[in-house]
Protein backbone atom coordinates (compact mmCIF):
# COMPACT_ATOMS: atom_id res chain seq x y z
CA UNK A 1 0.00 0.00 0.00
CA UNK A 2 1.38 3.41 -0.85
CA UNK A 3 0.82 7.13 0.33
CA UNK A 4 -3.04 8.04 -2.60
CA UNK A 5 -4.01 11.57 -1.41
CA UNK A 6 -0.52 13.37 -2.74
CA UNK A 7 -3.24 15.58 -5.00
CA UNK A 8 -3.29 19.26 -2.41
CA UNK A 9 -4.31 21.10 -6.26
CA UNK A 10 -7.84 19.92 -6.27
CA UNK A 11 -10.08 22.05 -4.41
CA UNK A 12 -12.53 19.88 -2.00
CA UNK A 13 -15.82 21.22 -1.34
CA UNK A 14 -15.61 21.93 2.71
CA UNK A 15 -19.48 23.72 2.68
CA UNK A 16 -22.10 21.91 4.24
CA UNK A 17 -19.86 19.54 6.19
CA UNK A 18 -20.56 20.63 9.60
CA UNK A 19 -16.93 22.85 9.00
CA UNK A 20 -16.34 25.57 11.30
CA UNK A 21 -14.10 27.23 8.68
CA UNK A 22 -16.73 27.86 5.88
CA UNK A 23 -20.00 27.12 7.33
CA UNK A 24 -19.98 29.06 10.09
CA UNK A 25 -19.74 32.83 8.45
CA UNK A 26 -22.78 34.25 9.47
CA UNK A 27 -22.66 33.35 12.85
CA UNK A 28 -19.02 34.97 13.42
CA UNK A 29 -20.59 38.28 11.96
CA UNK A 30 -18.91 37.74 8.30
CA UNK A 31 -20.65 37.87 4.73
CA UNK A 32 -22.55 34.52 3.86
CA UNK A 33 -20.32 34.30 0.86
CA UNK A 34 -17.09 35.35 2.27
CA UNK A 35 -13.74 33.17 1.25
CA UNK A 36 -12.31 31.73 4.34
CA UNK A 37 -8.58 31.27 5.26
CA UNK A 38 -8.73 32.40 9.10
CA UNK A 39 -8.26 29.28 10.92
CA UNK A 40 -5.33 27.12 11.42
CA UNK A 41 -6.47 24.18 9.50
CA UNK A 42 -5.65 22.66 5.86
CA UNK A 43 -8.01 22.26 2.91
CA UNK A 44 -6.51 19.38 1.99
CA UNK A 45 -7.08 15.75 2.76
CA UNK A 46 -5.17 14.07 5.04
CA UNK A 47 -2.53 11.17 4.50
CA UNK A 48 -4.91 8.11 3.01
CA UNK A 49 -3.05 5.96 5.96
CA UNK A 50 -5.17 8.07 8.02
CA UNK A 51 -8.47 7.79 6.43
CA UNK A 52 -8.07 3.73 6.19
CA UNK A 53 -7.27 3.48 9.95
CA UNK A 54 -10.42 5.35 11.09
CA UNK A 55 -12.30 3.21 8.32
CA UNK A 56 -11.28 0.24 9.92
CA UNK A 57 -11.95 1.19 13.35
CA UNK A 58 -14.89 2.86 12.00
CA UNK A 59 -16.31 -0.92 10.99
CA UNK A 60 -16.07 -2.51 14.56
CA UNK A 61 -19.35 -0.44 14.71
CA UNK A 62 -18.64 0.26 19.12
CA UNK A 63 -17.22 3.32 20.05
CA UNK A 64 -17.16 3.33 24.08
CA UNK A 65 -14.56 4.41 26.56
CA UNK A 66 -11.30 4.05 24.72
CA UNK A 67 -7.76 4.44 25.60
CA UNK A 68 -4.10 3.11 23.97
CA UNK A 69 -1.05 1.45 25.54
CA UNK A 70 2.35 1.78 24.85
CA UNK A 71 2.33 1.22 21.02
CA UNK A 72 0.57 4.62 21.06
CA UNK A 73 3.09 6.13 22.68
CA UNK A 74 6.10 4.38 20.59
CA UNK A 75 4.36 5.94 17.65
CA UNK A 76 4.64 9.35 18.85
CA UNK A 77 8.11 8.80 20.27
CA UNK A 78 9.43 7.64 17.14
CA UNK A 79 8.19 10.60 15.57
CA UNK A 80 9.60 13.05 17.96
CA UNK A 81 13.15 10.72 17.71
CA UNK A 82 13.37 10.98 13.91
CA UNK A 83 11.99 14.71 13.42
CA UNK A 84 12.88 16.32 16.62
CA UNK A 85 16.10 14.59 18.03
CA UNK A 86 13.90 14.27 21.09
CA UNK A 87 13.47 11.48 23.38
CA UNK A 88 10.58 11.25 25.54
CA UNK A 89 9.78 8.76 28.15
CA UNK A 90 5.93 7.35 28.34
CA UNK A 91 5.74 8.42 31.85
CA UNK A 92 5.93 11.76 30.89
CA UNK A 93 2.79 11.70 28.72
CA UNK A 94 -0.79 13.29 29.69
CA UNK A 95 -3.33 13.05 26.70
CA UNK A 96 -5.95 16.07 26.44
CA UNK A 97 -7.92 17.17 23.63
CA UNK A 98 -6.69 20.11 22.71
CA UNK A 99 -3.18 22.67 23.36
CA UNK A 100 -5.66 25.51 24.14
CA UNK A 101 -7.45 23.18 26.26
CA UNK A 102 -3.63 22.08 28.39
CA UNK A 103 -3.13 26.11 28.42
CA UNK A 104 -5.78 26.89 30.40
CA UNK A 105 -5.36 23.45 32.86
CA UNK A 106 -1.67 24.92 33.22
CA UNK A 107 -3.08 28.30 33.93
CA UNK A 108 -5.19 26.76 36.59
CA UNK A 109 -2.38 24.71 38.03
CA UNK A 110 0.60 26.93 38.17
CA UNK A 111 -0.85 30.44 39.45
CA UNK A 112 -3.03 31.66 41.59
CA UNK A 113 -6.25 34.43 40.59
CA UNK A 114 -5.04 37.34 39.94
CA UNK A 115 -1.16 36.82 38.93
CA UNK A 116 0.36 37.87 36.14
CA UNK A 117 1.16 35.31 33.18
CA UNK A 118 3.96 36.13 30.54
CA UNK A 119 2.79 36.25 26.95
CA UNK A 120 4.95 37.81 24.14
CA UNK A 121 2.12 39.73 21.53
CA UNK A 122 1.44 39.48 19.34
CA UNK A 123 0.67 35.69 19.59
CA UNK A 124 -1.70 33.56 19.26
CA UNK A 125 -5.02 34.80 20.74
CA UNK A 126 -6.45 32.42 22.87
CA UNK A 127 -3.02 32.86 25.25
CA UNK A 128 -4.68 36.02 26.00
CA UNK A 129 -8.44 34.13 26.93
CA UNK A 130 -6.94 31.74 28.71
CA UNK A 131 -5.19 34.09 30.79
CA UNK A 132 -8.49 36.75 31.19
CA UNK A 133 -10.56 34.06 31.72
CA UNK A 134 -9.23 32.37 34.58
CA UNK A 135 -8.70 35.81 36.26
CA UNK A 136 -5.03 36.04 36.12
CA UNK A 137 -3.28 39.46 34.71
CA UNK A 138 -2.04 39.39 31.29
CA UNK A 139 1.60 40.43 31.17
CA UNK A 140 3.43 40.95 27.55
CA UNK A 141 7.41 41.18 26.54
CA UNK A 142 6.17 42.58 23.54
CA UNK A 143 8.22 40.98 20.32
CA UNK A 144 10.21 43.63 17.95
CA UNK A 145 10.62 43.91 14.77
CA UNK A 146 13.68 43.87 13.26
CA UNK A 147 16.08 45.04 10.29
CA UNK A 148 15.75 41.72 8.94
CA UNK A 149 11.79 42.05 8.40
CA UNK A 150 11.24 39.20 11.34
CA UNK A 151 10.30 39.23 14.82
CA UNK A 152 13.21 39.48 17.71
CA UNK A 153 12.52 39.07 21.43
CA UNK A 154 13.87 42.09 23.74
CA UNK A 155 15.79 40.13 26.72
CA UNK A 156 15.93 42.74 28.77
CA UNK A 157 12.32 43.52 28.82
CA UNK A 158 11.58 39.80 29.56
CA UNK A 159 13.53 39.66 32.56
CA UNK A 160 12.07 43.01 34.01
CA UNK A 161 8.93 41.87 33.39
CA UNK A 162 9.31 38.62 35.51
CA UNK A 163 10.61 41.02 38.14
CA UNK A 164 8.43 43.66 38.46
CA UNK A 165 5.24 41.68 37.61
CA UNK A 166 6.07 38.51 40.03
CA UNK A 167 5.91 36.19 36.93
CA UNK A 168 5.23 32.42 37.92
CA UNK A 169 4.33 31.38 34.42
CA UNK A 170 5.50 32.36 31.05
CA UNK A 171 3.38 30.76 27.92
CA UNK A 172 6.14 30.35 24.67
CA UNK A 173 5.04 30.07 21.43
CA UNK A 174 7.35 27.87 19.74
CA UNK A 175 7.30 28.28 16.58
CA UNK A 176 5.60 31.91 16.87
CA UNK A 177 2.18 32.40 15.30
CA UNK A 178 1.18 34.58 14.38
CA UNK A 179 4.73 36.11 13.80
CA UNK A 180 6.40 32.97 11.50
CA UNK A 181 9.45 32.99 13.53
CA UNK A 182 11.56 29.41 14.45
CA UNK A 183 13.36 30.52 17.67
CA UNK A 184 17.12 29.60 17.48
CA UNK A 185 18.71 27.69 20.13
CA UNK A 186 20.34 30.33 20.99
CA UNK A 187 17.62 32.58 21.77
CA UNK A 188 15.16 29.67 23.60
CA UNK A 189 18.45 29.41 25.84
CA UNK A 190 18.79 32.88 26.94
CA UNK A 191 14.72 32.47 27.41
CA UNK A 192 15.28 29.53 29.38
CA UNK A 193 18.49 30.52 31.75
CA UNK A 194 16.16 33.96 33.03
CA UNK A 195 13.35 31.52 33.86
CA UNK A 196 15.20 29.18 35.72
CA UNK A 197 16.95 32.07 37.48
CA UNK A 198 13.31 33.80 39.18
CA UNK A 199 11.75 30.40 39.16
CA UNK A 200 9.20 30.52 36.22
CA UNK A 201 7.48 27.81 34.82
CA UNK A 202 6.99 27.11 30.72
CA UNK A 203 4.52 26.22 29.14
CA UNK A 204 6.03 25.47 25.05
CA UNK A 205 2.80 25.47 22.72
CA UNK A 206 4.50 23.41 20.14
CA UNK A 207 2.10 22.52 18.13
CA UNK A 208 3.77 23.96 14.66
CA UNK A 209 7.04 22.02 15.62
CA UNK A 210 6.86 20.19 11.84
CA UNK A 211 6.41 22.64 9.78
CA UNK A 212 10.09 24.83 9.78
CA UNK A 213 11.58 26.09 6.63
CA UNK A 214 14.29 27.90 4.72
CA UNK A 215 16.99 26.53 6.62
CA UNK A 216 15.89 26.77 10.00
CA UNK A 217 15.49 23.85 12.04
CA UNK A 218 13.08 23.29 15.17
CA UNK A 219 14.16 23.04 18.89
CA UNK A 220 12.44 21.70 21.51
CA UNK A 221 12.87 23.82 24.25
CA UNK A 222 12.73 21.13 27.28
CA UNK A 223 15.18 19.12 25.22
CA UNK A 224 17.93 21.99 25.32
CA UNK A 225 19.18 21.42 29.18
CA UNK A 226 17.83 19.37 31.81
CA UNK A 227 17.37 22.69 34.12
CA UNK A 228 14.44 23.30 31.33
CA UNK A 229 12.82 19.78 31.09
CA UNK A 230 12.24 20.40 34.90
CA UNK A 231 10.18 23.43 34.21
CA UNK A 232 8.22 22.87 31.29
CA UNK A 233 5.56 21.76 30.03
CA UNK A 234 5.99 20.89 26.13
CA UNK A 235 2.17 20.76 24.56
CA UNK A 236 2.48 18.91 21.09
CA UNK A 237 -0.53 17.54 18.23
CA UNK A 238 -0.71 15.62 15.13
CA UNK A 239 -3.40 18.01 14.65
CA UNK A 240 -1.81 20.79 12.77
CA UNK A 241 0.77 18.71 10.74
CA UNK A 242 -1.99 16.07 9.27
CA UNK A 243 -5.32 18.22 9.58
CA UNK A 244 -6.30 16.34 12.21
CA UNK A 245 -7.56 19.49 14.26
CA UNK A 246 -11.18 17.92 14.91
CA UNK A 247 -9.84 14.91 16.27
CA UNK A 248 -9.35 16.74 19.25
CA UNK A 249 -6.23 15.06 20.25
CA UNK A 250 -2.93 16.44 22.04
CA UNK A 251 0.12 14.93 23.46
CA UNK A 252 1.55 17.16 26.74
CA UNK A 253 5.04 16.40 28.09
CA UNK A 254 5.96 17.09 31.63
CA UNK A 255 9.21 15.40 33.08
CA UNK A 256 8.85 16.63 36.22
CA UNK A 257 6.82 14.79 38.50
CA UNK A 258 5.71 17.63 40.90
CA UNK A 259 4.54 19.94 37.85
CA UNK A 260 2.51 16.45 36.23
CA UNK A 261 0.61 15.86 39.44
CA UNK A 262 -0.26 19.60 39.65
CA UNK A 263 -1.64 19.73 35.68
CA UNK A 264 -3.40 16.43 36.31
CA UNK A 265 -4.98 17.58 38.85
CA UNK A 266 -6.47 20.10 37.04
CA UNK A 267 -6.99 18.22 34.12
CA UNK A 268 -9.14 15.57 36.53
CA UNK A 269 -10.99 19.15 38.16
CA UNK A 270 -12.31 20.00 34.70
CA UNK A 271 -14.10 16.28 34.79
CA UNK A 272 -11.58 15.16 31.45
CA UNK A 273 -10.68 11.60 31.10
CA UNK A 274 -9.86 9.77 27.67
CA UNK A 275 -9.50 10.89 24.35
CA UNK A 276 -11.87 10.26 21.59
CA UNK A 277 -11.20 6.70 19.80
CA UNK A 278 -11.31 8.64 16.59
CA UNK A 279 -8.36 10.56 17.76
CA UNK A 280 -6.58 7.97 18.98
CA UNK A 281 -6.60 6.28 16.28
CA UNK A 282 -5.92 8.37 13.87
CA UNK A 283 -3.04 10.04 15.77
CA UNK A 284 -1.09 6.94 15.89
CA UNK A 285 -1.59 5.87 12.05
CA UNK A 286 -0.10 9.64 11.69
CA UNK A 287 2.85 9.08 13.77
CA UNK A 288 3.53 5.62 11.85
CA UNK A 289 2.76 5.63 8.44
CA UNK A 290 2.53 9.51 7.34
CA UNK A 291 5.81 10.82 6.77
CA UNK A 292 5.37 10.91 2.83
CA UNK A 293 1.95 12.94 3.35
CA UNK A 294 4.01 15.40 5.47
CA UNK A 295 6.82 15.93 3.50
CA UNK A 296 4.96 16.33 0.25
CA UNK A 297 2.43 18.59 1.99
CA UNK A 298 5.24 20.51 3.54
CA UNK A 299 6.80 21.51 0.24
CA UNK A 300 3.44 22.52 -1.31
CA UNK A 301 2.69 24.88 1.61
CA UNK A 302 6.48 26.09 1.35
CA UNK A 303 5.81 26.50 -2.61
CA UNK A 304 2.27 28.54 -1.25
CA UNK A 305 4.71 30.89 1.50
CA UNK A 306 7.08 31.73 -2.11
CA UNK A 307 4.13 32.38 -3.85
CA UNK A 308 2.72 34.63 -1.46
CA UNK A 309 5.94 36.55 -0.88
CA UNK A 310 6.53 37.16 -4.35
CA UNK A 311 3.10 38.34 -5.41
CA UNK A 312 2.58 40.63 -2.03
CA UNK A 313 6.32 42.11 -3.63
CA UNK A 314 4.67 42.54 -6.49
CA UNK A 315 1.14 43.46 -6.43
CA UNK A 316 0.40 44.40 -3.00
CA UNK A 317 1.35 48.00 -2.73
CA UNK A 318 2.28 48.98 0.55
CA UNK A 319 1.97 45.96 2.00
CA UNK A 320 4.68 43.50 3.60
CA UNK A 321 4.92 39.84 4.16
CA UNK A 322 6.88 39.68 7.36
CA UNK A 323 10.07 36.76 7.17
CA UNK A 324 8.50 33.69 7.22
CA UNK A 325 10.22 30.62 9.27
CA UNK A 326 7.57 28.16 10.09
CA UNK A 327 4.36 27.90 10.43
CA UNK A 328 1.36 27.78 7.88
CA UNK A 329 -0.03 30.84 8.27
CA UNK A 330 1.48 34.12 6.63
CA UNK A 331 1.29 37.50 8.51
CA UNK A 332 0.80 40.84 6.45
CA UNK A 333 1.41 44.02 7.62
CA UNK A 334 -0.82 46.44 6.02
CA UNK A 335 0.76 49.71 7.77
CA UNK A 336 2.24 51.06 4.14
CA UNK A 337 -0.68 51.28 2.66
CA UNK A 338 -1.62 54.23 4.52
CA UNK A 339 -5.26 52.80 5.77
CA UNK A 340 -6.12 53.05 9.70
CA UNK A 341 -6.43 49.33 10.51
CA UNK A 342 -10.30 49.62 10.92
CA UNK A 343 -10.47 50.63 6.97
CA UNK A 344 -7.99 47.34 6.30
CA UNK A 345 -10.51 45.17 7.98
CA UNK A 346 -13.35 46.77 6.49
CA UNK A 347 -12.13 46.19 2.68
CA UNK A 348 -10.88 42.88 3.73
CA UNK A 349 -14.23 41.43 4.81
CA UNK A 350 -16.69 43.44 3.13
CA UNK A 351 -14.90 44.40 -0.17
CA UNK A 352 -12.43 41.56 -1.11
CA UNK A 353 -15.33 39.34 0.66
CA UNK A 354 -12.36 37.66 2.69
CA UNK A 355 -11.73 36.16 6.12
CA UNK A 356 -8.90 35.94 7.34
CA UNK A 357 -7.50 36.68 11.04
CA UNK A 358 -7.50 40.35 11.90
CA UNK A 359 -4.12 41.43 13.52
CA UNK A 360 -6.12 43.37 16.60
CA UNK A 361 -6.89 39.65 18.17
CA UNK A 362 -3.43 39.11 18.62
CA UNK A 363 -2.83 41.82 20.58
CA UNK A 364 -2.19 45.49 20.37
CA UNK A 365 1.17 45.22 18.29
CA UNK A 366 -0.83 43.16 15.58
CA UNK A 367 -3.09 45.75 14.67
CA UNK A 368 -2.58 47.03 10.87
CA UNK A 369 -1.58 43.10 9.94
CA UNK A 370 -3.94 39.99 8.99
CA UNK A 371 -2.89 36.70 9.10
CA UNK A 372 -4.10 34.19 5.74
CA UNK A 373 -3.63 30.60 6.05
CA UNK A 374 -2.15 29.46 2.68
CA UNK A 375 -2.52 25.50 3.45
CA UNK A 376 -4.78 25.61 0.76
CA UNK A 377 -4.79 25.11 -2.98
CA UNK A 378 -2.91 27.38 -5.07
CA UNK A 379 -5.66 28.68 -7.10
CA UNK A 380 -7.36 29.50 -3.91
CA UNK A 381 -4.69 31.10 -2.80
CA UNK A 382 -4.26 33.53 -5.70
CA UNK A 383 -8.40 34.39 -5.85
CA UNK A 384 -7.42 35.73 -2.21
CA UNK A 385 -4.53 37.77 -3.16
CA UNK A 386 -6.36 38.73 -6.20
CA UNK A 387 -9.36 39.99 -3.90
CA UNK A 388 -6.70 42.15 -1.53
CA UNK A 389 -4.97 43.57 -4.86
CA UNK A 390 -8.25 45.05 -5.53
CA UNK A 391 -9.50 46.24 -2.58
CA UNK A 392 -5.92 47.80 -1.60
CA UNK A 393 -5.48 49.87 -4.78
């Protein structure tokens, strides 16, 4: 049996399929026939391994309380062996359904109502619910922009922050989204060494860990010294790299004992137990058999980022792709074009008939950028640059 769904050019009717991406316009306040690339998930078909595992389990025809053993786990370990030079130990392993979901537990579990938790904006928005929303104080080392057209982090900053603010928990985005940037070694180090210095905990939302490119490479940040393993804990999904997001499945590292007990604790609070079987399942057929889906998928989305960057340079007046390391989703800045980011929103939605992500959820640094998902097929890609082409000139 080899790898069939290698086709990501076809475009695959997602309307009327229960799909939170394209049938659910109206109720987020868009136009009924508005083009969706907002959220972080792939138009494309997952790895055919995939779809004949759930098939199979889908034919048993009983889908009670389920749970895997270890040849779960050696699935995912093999994975993070080969692609990560990371090895994890089964012990360390607490399955939830979701990163956002192992946020908030770790929000719950490592600070107390009304503390401040380290964010650096803008990032991915639900760090900031999860913070809000659990009554703790949102506290940002705002990222800066560089020379270089990426995203830097200001040490200095961090560390006073921690101080002054009484930090007990910083949340890392690692890769960055919305901001595209692979954290060196280097700089996850220096991140690292002031944490373990005021005693702050880390949680590493690594869910974009597969998808790197253009050289860089990524690290896992409890994998760089032991001091760190002891203080994180490293969130981690299929979902993202096989468009499994629905599957509600999530794989959270913690090597330290004392931290595991406190986030299962919560975990147990919130009345969680097993994973879906669906989930299950299809995780582990992921981890085993779909390395040809990723890589193939991985240079059409890199092929997508070129694209992108080469039409914004030449079409897109005024606006700027910022340097793209990893991730899936692209982040514009619209600031040269001169429009108040309320007028770039406006045209986006209502003109170009577009959704994407609006830079003010990320924080007040992203406003005047939107972030487009280009996991998609190139012809859908281009209609939505096409649209914002229009709209901006």
């Amino acid at each position: 049996m080899s790898e069939r769904n290698l086709d990501f050019d076809t475009v695959i009717e997602r309307r009327n399929t229960k799909c939170l991406k394209y049938d659910f316009a109206v109720r987020r306040h868009m136009p009924e026939d508005v083009l969706p690339l907002w959220v972080a998930d792939m138009d494309f078909k997952t790895s055919s391994y995939i779809i004949d595992a759930l098939k199979e389990q889908v034919e048993h025809g009983i889908f009670g309380y389920s749970e895997v053993q270890t040849p779960y786990f050696e699935a995912v370990r093999g994975w993070m062996k080969k692609h990560h030079n990371w090895d994890v130990d089964e012990r360390w392993l607490i399955k939830t359904p979701g990163i956002v979901f192992a946020l908030a537990m770790a929000v719950k579990a490592y600070t107390d109502e009304g503390d401040g938790v380290l964010i650096q904006s803008p990032v991915y928005y639900p760090f900031f619910e999860v913070i809000a929303d659990n009554n703790r104080r949102i506290v940002s080392n705002e990222l800066v922009m560089g020379e270089d057209g990426g995203y830097h982090i200001n040490f200095e900053d961090f560390e006073s922050k921690i101080e002054n603010e009484h930090i007990k928990l910083f949340l890392l985005c690692n890769p960055h989204n919305p901001g595209a940037r692979v954290w060196t070694k280097e700089e996850l180090t220096t991140l690292g060494d002031i944490c373990v210095r005021h005693g702050v905990k880390v949680v590493s939302d690594e869910i974009h860990q597969d998808f790197t490119f253009n050289g860089t490479r990524h690290v896992v940040f409890a994998n760089i010294k032991k001091e760190f393993a002891d203080i994180t804990i490293t969130c981690t999904s299929p979902s993202k790299t096989f468009n499994l997001a629905g599957s509600q499945i999530s794989n959270i590292f913690i090597s330290n004992r004392e931290l595991k007990h406190s986030f299962r604790h919560e975990v147990d609070a919130a009345g969680y137990s097993q994973c879906n079987i669906m989930g299950l399942v299809a995780g582990e057929a992921a981890y085993l058999y779909g390395d040809e889906w990723y890589e193939r998928v991985k240079e059409y989305i890199w092929d997508n980022i070129e694209f992108t960057r080469e039409y914004t340079e030449k079409y897109l007046k005024g606006v700027r792709m910022v340097k793209h390391e990893g991730t899936y989703l692209v982040w514009l800045d619209f600031s040269g074009t001169g429009l108040e980011a309320a007028e770039v929103d406006r045209r986006i939605i209502h003109e170009a008939k577009l959704w994407l992500d609006s830079g003010r959820i990320f924080g007040k640094t992203g406003e005047g950028y939107q972030r487009i998902n280009v996991a998609c097929p190139r012809s859908v890609l281009k209609d939505a640059l096409d649209r914002i082409r229009l709209v901006i000139a």
